[in-house]
Protein backbone atom coordinates (compact mmCIF):
# COMPACT_ATOMS: atom_id res chain seq x y z
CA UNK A 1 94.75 104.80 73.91
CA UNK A 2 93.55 102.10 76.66
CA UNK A 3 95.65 101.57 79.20
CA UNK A 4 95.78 98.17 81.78
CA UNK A 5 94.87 94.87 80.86
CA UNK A 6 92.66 95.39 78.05
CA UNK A 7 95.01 97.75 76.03
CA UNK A 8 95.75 95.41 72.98
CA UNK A 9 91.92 93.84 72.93
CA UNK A 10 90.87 95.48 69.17
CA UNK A 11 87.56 92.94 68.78
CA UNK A 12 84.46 92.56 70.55
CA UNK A 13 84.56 89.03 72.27
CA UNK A 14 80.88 89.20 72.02
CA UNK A 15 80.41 89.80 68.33
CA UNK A 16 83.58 89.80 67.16
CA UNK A 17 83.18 93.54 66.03
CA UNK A 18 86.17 96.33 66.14
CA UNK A 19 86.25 97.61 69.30
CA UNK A 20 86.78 101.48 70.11
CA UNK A 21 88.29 103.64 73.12
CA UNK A 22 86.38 106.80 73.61
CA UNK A 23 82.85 108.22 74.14
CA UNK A 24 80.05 106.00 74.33
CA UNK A 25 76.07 107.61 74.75
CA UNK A 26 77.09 110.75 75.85
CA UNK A 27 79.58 109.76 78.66
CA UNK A 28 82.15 111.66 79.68
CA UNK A 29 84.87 109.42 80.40
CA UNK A 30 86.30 107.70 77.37
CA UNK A 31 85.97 104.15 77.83
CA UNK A 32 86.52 100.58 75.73
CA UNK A 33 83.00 99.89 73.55
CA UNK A 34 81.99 97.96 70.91
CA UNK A 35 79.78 100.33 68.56
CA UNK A 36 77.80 97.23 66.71
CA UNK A 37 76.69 95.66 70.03
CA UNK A 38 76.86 97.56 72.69
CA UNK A 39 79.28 95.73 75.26
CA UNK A 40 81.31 98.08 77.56
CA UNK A 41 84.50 96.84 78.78
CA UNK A 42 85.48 97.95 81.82
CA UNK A 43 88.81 97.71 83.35
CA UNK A 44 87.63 97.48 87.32
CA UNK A 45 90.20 96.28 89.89
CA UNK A 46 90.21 92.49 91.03
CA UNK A 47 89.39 92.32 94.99
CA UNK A 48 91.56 90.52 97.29
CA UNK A 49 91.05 89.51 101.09
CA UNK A 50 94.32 88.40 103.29
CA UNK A 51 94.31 87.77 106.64
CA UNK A 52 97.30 88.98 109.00
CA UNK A 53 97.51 86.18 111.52
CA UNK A 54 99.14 86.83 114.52
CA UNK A 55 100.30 84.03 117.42
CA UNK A 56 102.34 84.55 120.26
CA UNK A 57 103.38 88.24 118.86
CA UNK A 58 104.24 86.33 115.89
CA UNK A 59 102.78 87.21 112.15
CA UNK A 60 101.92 84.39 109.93
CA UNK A 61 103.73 84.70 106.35
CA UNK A 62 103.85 82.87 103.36
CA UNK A 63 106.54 82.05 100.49
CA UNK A 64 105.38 82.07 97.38
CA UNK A 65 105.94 79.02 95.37
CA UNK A 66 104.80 80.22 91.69
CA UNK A 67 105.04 83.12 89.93
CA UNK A 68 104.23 86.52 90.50
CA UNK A 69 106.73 87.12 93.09
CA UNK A 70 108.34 83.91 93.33
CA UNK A 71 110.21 82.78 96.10
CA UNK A 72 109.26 86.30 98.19
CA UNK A 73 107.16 86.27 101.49
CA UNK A 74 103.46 86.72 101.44
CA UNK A 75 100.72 87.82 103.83
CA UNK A 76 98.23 84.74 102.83
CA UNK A 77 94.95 84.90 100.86
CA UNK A 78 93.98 85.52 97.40
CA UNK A 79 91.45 86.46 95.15
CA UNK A 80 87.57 86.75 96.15
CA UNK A 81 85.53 84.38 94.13
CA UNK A 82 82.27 85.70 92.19
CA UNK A 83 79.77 86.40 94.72
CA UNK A 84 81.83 85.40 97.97
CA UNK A 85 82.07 87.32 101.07
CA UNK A 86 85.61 88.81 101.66
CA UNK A 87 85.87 87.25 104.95
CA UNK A 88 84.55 84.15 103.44
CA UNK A 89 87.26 84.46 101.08
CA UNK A 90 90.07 84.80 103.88
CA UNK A 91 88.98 81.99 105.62
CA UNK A 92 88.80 79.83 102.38
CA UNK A 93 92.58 80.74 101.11
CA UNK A 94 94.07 80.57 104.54
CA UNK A 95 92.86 76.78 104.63
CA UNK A 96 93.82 76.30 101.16
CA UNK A 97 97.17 77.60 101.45
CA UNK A 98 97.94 77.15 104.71
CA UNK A 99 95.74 74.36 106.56
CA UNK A 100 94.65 76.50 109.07
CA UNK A 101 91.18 77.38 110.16
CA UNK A 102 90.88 80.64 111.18
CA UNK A 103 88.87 83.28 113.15
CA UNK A 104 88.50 86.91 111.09
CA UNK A 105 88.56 89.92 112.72
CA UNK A 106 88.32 93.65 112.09
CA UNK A 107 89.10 95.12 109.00
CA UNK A 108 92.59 96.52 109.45
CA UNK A 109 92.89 98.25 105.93
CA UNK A 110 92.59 98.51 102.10
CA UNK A 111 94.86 98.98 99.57
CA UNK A 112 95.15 99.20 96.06
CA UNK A 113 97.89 97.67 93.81
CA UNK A 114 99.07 95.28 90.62
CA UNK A 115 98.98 91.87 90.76
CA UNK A 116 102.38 91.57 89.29
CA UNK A 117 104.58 93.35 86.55
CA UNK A 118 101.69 94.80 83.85
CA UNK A 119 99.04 92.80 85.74
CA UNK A 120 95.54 93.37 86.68
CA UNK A 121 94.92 96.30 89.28
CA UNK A 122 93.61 94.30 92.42
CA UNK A 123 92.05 96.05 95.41
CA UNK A 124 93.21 94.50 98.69
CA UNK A 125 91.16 94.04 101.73
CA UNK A 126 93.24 92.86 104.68
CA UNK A 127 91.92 91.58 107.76
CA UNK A 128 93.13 90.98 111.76
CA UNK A 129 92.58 86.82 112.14
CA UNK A 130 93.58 84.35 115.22
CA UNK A 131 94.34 80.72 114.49
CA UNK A 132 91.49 78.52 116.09
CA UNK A 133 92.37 74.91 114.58
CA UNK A 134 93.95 73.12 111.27
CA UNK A 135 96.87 71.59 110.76
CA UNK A 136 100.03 73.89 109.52
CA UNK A 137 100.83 72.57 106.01
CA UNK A 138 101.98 74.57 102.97
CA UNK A 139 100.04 73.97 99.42
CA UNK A 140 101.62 73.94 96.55
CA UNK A 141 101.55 77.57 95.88
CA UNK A 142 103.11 77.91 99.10
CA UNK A 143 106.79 76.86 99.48
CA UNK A 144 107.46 77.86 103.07
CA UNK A 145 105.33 79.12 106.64
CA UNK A 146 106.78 81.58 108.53
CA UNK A 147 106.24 83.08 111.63
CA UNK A 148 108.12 86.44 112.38
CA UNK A 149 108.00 88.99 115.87
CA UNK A 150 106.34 92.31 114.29
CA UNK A 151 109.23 94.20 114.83
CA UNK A 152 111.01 91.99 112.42
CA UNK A 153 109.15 91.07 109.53
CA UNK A 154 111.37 91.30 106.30
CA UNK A 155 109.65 94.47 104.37
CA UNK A 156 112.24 94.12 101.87
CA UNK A 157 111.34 90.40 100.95
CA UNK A 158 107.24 91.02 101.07
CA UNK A 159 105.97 90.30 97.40
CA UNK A 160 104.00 92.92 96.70
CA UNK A 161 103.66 97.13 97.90
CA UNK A 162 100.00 96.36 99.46
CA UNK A 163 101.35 93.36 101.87
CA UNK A 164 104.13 96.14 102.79
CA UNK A 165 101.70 98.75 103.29
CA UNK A 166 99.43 96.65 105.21
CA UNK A 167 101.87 95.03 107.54
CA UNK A 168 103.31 98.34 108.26
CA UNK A 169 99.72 99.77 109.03
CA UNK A 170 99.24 97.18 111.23
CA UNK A 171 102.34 96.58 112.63
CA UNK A 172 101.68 100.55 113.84
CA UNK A 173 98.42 100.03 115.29
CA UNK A 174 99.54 97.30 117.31
């Protein structure tokens, strides 16, 4: 049986045919198909780019105003948009959520995970960043900024394993 987000899809949204789970054209790996038109579904993970802003030895967190993982800190950014660069991306969701322009740096790590209980598998791409102008103001997705010394960031209260993994990461290579 299919597993992920696409485990109780049974009809083509193409043709509106029964869809199966198995071999399709001599693949190996069973996958979800429609036999009458052809359409593969694939269950691929949803990219990500954050941006771990640091400012005086401080790091840059967000509360999360809406579901998944309401009310928990946040290392800010989002989902990458068709076609947009994942530093594109960063610098797009740290304005939107945060008001701040930023600078990206280097790549600091990647990490897979779920966006929330049963969700879709995302694949995060977290990046150094330095403030360089804005104005601080939450969106409404974000309930709260924080700024916390690295040795002290709440790991317990981080929304999701990949922010905890990547803080951690970097936390250790500063």
């Amino acid at each position: 049986m299919p597993e992920g987000r696409y485990a109780d899809w049974r009809w083509c949204p193409r043709c509106r045919s029964e869809l199966k789970h198995g071999p399709r054209d001599g693949e190996a790996a069973d996958v979800l198909h429609c036999p009458s038109c052809g359409l593969v579904i694939y269950d691929n993970p949803a990219p990500t780019a954050s941006a771990l802003v640091v400012r005086n030895g401080l790091l840059l967190l967000t509360r999360r105003a809406r579901p998944p993982e309401q009310g928990l800190w946040d290392v800010p950014g989002g989902f990458i948009e068709p076609l947009e660069h994942p530093q594109d991306a960063v610098r797009r969701e740290l304005a939107e959520e945060t008001g701040l322009e930023i600078e990206v740096g280097d790549l600091t790590g990647i990490f897979t995970d779920v966006y929330g209980e049963g969700g879709v598998a995302t694949l995060n791409l977290y990046y150094a960043a330095t403030v360089v102008g804005g104005e601080e103001q939450p969106a409404d997705d974000v309930s709260e900024i924080g700024w916390f010394p690295l040795e002290q960031v709440p790991l317990d209260e981080i929304a999701f394993e990949n922010g905890r993994q990547a803080i951690v990461a970097f936390v250790q290579k500063s």
